[in-house]
N, C-alpha and C. Protein backbone atom coordinates (compact mmCIF):
# COMPACT_ATOMS: atom_id res chain seq x y z
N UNK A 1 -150.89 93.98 -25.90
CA UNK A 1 -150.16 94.00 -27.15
C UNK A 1 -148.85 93.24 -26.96
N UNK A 2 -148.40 92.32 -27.72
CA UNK A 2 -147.10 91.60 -28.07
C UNK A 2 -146.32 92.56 -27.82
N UNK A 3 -145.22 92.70 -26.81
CA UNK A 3 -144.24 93.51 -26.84
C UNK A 3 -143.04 93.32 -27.58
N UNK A 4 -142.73 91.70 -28.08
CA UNK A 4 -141.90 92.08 -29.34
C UNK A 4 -142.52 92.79 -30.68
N UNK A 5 -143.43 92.39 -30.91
CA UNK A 5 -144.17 93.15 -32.06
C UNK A 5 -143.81 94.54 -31.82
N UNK A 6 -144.58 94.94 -30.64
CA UNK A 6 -144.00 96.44 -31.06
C UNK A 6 -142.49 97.10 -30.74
N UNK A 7 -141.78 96.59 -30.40
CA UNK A 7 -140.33 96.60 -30.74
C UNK A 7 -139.88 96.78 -32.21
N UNK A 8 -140.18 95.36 -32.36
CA UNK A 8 -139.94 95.21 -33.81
C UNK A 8 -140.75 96.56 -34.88
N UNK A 9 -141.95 96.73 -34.29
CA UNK A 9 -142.26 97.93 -35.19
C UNK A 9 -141.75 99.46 -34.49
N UNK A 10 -141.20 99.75 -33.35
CA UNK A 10 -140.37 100.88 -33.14
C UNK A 10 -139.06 101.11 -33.62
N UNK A 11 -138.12 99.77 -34.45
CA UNK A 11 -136.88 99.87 -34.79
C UNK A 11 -137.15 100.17 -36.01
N UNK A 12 -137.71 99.33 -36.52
CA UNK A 12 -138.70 99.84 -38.20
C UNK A 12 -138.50 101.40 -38.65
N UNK A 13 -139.74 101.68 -37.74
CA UNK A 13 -139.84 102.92 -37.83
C UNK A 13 -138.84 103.96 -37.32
N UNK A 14 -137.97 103.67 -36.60
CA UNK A 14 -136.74 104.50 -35.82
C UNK A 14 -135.47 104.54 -37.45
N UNK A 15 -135.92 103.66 -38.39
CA UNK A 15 -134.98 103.05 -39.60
C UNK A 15 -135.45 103.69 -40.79
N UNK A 16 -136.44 103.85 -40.74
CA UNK A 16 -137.11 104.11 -42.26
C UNK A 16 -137.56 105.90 -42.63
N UNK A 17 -137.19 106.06 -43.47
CA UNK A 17 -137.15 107.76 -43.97
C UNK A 17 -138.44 108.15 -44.32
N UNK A 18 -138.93 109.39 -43.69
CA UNK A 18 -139.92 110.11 -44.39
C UNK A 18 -140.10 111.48 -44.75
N UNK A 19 -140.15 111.54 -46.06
CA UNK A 19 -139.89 113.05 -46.73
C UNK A 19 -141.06 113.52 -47.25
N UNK A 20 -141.36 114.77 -46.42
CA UNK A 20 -142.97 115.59 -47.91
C UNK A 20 -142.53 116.37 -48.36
N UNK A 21 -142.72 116.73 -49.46
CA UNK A 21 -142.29 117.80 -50.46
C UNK A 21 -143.55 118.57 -51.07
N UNK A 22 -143.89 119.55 -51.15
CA UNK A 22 -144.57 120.51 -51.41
C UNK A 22 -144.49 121.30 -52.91
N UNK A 23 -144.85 121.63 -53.63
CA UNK A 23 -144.60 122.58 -54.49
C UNK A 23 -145.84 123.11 -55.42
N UNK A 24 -146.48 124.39 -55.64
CA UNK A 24 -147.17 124.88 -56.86
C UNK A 24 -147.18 124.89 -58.21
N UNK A 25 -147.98 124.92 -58.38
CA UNK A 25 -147.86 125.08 -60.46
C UNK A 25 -149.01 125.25 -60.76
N UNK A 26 -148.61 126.13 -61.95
CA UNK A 26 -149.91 126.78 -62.66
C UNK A 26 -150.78 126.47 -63.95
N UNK A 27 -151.88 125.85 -63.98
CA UNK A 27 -151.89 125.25 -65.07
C UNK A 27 -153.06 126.04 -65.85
N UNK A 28 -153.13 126.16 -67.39
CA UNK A 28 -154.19 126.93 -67.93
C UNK A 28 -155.69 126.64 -68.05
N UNK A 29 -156.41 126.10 -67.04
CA UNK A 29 -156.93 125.32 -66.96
C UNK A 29 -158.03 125.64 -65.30
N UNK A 30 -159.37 125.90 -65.63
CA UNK A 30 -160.50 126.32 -64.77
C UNK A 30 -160.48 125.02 -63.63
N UNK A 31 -160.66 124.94 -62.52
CA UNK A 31 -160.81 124.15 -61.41
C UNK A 31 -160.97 122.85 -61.80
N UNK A 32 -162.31 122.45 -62.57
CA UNK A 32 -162.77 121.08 -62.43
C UNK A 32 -162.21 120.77 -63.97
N UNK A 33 -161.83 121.61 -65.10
CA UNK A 33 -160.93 120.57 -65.96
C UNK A 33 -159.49 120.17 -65.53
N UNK A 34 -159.09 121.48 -64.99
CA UNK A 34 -157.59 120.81 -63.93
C UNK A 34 -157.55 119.83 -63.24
N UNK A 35 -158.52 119.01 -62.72
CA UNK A 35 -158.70 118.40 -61.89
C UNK A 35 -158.42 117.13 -62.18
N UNK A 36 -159.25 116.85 -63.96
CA UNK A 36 -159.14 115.86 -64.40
C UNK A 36 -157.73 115.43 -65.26
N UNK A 37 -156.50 116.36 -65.06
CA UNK A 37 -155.53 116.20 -65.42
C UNK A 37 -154.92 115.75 -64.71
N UNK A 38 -155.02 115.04 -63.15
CA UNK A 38 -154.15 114.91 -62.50
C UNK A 38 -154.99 113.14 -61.94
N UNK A 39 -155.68 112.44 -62.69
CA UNK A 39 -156.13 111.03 -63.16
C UNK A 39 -155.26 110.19 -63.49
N UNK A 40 -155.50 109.09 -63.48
CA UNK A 40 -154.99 108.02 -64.24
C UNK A 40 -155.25 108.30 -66.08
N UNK A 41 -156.64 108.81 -66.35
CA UNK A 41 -156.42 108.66 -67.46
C UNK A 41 -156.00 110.35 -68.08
N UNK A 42 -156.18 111.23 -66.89
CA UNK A 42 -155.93 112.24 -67.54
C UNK A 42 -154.02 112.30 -67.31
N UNK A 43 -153.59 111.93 -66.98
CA UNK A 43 -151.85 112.13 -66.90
C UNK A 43 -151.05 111.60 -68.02
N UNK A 44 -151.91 109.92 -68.95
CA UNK A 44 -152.06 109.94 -70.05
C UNK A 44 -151.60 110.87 -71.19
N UNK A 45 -152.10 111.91 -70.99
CA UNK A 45 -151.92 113.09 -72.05
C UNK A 45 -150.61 113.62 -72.02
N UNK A 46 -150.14 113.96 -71.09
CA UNK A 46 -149.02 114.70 -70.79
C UNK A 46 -148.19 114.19 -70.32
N UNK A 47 -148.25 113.53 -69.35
CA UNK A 47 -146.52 112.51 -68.58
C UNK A 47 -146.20 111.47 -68.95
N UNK A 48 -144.90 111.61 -69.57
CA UNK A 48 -143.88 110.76 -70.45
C UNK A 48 -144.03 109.56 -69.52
N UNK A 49 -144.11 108.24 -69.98
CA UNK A 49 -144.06 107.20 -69.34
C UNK A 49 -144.62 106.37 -68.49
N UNK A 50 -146.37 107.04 -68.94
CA UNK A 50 -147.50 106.71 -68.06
C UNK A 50 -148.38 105.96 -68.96
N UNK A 51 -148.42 104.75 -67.88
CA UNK A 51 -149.19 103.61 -68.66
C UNK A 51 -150.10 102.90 -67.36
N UNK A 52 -151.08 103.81 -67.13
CA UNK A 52 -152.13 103.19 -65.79
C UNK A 52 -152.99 101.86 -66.77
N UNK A 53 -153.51 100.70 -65.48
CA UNK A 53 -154.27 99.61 -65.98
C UNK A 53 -155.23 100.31 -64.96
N UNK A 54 -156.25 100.22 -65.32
CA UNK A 54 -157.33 100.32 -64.37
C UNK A 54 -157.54 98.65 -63.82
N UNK A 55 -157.95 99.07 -62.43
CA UNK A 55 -157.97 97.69 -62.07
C UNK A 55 -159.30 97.85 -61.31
N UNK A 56 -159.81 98.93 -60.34
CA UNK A 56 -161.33 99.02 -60.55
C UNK A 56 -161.12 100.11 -60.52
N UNK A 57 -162.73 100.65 -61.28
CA UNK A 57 -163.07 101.90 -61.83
C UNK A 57 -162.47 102.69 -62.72
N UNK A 58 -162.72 103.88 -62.86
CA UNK A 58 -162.34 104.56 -63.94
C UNK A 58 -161.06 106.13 -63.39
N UNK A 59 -160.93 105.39 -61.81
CA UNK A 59 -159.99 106.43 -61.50
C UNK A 59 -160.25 107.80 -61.04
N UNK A 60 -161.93 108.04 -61.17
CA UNK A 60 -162.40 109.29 -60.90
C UNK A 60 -163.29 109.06 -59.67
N UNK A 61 -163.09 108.06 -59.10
CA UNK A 61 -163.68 108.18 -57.57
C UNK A 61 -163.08 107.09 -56.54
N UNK A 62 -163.46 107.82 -55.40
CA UNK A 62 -162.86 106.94 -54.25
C UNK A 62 -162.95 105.37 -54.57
N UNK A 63 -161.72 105.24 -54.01
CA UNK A 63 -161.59 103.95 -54.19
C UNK A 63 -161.19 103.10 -55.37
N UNK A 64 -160.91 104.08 -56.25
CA UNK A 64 -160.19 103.58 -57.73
C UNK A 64 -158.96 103.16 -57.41
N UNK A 65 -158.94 102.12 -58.40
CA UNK A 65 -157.43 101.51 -58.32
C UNK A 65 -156.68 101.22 -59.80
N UNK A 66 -155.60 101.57 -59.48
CA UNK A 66 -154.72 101.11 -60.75
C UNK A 66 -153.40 100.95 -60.47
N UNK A 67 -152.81 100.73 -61.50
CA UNK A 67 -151.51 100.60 -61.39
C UNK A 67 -150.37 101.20 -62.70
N UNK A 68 -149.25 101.76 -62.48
CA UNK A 68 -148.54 102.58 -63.51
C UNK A 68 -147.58 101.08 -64.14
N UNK A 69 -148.01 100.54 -65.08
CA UNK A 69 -147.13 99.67 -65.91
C UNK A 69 -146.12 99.85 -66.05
N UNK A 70 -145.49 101.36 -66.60
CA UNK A 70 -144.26 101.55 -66.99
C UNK A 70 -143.54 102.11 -66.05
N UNK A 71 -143.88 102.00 -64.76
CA UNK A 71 -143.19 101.87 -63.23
C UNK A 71 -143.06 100.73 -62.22
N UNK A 72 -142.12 99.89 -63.05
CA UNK A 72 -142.38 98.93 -61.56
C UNK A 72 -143.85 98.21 -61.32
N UNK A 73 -145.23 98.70 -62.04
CA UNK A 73 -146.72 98.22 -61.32
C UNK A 73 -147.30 98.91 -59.84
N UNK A 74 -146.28 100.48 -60.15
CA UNK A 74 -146.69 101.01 -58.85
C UNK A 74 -147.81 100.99 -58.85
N UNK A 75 -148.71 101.26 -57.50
CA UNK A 75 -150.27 101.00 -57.33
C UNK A 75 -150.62 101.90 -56.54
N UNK A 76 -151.65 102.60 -57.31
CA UNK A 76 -152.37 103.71 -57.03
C UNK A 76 -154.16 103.98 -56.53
N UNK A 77 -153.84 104.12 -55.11
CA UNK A 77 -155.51 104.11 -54.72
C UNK A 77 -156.01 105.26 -54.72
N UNK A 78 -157.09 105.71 -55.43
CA UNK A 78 -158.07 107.37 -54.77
C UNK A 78 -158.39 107.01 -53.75
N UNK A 79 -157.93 108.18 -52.75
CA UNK A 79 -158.34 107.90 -51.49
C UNK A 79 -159.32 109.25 -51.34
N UNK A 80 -159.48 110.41 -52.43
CA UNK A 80 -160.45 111.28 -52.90
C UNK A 80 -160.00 111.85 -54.23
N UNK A 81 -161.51 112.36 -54.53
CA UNK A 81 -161.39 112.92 -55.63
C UNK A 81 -162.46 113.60 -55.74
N UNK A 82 -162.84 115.18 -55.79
CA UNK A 82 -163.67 116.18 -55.41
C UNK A 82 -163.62 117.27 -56.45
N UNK A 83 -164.36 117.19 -57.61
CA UNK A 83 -163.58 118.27 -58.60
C UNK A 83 -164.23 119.35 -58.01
N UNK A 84 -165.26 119.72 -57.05
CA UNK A 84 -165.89 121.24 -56.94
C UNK A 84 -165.15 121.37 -55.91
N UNK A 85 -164.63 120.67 -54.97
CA UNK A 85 -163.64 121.22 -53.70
C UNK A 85 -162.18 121.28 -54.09
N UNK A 86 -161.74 120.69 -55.61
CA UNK A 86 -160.41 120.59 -55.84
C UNK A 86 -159.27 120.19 -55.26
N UNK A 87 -160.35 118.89 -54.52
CA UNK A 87 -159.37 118.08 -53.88
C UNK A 87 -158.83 116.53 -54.86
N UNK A 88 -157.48 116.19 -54.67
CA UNK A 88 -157.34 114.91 -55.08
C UNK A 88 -156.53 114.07 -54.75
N UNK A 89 -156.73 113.06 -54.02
CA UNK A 89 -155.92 112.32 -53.50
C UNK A 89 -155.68 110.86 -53.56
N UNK A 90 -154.29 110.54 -53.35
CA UNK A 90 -153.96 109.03 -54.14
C UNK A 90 -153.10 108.55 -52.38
N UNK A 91 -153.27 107.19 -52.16
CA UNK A 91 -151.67 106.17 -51.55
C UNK A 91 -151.33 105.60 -52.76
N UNK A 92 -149.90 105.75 -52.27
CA UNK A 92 -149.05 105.31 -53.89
C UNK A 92 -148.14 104.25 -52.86
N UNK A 93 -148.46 103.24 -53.50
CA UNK A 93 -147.21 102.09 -53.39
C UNK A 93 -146.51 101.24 -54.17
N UNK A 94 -145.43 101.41 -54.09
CA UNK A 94 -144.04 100.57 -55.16
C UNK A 94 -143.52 99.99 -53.87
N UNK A 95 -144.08 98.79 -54.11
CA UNK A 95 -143.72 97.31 -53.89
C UNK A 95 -141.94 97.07 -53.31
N UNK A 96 -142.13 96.88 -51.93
CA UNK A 96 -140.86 96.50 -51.08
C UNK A 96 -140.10 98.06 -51.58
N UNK A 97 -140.26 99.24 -51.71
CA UNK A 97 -139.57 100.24 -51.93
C UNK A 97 -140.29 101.36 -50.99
N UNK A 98 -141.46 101.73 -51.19
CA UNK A 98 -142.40 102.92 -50.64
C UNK A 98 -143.67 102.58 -50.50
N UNK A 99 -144.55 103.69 -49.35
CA UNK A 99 -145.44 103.95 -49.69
C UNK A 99 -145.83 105.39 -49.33
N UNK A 100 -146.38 106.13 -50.12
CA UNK A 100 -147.24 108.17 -50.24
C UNK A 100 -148.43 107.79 -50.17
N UNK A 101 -148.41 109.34 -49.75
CA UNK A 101 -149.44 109.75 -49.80
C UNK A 101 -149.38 111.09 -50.76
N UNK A 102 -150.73 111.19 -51.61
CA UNK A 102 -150.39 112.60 -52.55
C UNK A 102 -151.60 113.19 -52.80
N UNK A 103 -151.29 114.44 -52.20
CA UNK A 103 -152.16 115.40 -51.97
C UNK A 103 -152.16 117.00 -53.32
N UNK A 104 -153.33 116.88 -53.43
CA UNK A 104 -153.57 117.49 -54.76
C UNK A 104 -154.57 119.13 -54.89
N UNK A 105 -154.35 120.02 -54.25
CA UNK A 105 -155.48 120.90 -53.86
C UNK A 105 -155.19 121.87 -54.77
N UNK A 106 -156.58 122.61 -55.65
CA UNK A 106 -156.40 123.15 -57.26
C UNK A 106 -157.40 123.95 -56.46
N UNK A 107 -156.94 125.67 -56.13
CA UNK A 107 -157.87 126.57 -56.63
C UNK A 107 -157.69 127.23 -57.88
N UNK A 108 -159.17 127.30 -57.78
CA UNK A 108 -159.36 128.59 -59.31
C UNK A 108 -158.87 129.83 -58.87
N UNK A 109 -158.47 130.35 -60.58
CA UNK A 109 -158.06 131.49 -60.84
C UNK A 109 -158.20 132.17 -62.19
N UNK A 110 -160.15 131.56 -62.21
CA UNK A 110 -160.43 131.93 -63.60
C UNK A 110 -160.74 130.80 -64.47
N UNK A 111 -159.73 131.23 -65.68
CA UNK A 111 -159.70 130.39 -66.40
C UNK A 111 -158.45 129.24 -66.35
N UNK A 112 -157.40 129.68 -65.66
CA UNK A 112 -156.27 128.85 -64.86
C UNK A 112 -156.28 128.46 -63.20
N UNK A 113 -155.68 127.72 -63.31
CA UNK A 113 -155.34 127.26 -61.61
C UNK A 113 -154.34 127.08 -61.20
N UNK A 114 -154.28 126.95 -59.70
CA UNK A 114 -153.08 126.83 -59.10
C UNK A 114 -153.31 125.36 -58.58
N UNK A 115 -152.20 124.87 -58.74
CA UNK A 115 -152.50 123.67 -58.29
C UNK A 115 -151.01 122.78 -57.46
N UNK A 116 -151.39 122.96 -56.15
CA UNK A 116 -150.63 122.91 -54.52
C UNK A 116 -150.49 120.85 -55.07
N UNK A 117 -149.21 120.35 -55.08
CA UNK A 117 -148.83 119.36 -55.06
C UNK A 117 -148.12 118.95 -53.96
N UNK A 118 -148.43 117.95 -52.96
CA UNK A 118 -147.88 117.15 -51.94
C UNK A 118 -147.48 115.81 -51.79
N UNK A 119 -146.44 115.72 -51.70
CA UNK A 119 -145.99 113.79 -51.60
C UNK A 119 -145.26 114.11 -50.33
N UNK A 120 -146.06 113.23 -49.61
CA UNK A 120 -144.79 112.55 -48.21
C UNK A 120 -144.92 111.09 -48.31
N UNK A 121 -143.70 110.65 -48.78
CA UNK A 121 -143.02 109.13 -48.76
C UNK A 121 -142.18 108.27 -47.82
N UNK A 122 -142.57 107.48 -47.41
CA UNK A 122 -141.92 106.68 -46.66
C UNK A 122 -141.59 105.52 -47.15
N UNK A 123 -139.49 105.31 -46.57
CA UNK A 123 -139.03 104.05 -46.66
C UNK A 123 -139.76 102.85 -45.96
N UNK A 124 -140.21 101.63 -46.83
CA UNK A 124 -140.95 100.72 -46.29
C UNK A 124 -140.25 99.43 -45.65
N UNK A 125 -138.24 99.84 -45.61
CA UNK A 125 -137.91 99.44 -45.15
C UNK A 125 -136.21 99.87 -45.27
N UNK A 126 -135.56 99.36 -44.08
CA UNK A 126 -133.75 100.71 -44.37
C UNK A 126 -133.41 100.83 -45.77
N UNK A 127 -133.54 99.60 -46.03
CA UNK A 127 -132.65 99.59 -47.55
C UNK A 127 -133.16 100.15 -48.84
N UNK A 128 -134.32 100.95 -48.14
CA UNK A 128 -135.35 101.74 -49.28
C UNK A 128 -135.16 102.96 -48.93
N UNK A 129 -133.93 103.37 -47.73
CA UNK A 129 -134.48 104.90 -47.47
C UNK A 129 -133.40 105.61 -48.55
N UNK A 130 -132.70 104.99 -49.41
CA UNK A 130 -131.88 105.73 -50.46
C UNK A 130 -133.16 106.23 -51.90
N UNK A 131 -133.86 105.34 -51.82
CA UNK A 131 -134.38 105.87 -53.36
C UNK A 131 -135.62 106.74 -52.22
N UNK A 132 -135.88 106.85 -51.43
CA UNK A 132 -136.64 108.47 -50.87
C UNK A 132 -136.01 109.29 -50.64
N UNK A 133 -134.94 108.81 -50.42
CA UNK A 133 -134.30 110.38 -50.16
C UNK A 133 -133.57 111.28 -51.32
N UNK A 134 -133.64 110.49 -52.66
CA UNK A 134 -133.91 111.09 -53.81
C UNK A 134 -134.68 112.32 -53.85
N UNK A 135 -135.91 112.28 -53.47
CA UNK A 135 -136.88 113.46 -53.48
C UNK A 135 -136.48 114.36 -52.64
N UNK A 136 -135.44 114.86 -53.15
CA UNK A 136 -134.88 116.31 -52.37
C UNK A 136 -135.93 117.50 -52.69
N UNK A 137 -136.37 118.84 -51.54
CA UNK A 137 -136.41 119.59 -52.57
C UNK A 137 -136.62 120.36 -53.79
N UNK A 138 -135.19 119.83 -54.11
CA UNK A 138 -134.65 120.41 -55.47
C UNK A 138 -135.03 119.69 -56.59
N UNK A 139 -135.08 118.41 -56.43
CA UNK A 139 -135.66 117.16 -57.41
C UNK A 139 -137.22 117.65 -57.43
N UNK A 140 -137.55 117.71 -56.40
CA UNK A 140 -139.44 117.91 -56.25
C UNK A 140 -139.85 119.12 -56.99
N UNK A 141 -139.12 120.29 -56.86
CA UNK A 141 -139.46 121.32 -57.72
C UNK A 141 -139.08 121.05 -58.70
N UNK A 142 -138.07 120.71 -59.56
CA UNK A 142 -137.41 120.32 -60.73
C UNK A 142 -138.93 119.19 -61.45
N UNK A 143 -139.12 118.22 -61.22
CA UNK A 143 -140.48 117.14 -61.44
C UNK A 143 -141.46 117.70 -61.26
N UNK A 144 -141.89 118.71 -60.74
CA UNK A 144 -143.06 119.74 -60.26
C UNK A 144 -143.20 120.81 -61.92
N UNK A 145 -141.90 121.68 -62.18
CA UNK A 145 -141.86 122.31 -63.13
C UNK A 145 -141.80 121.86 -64.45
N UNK A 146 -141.39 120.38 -64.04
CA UNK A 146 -141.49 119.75 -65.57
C UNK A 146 -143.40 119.38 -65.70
N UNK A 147 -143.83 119.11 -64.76
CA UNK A 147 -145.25 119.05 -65.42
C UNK A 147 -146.12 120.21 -65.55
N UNK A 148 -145.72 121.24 -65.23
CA UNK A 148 -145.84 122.13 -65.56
C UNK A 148 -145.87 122.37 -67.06
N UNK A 149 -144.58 122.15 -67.56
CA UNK A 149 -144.45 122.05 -68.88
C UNK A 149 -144.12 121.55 -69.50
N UNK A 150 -145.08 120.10 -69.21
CA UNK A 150 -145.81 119.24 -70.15
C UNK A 150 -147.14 119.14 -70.46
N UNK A 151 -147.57 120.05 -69.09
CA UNK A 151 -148.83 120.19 -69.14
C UNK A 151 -149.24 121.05 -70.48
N UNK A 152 -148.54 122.23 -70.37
CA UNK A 152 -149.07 123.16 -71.12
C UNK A 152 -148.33 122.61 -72.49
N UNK A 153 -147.68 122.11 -72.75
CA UNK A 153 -147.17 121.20 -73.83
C UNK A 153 -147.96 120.45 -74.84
N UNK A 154 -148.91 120.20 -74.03
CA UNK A 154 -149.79 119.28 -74.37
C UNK A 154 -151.32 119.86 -74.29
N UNK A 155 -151.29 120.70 -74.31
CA UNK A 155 -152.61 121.84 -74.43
C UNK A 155 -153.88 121.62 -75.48
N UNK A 156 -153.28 121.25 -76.47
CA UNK A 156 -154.26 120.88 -77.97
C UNK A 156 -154.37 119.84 -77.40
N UNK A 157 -153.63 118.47 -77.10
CA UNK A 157 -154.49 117.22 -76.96
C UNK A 157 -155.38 117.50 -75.41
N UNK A 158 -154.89 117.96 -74.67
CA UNK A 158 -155.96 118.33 -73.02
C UNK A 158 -156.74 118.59 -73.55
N UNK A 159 -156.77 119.47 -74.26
CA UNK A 159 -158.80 119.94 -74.51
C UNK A 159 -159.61 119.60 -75.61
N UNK A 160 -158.67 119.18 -76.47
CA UNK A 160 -159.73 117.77 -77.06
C UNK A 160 -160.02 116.77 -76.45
N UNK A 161 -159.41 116.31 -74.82
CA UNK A 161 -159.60 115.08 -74.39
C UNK A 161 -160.82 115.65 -73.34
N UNK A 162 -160.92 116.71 -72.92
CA UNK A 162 -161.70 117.54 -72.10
C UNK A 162 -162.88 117.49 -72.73
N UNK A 163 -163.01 117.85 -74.47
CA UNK A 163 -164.53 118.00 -75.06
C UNK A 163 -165.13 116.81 -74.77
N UNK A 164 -164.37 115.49 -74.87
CA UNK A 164 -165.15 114.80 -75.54
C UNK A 164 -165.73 113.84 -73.56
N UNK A 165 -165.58 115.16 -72.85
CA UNK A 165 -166.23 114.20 -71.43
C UNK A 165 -167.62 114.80 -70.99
């Protein structure tokens, strides 16, 4: 191996921030329709300022790709998506700023769920470790509880968007 190379990638990484943040929320909503709320096209419904392009597929299986328009063109890969195991998972990257990973695990509880939200982000370079280290916390639960309630906000359009799948 090039020993400047990996220099150069031990200062990198000795430079660049990485934060996971954790948090629950409860949504009214049985395992596998919860599931589909947390999509490209299901986030649509409820989170202010979401404008995914599909770029392949439809977002509901590995390997979907898109991108959030009204962010920068952040770009979003399924890296899973399991509605009977209630798993769902994305790498999220915004361009010369970050790249996550986001982890999505929804048990049932009926006719509602719980649904375990994970982002660990990394600066993709020093001068990016200010907008990660934004995600305090306190910010993460605060953005956690707001979809919370937007989710349920948005309850009449979720399950008309639910019938018609």
């Amino acid at each position: 191996m090039n020993t400047k190379s990996t220099t150069t990638a031990q200062i990198l990484l000795e430079q660049t921030l990485t934060v996971s943040r954790t948090h629950k929320i409860i949504v009214d909503f049985p395992l596998h329709q919860a599931a589909r709320l947390f999509t490209a096209q299901g986030e649509v419904l409820w989170t202010p300022n979401w404008l995914p392009i599909l770029i392949k597929g439809d977002g509901f299986h590995t390997g979907d790709t898109f991108l959030n328009a009204s962010d920068n063109n952040t770009i979003f890969v399924v890296t899973d998506y399991n509605e009977q195991n209630g798993h769902i998972g994305y790498v999220r990257v915004a361009e010369g700023v970050s790249v996550a990973t986001i982890d999505i695990n929804i048990d049932s509880k009926g006719e509602s769920s719980s649904v375990e939200i994970t982002y660990t982000m990394t600066a993709l370079n020093k001068e990016a470790n200010d907008s990660v280290a934004k995600l305090t916390d306190d910010a993460f639960k605060q953005e956690m509880l707001n979809w919370e309630m937007w989710i349920h906000s948005a309850d009449t359009e979720i399950k008309a968007w639910l019938e018609t799948m």
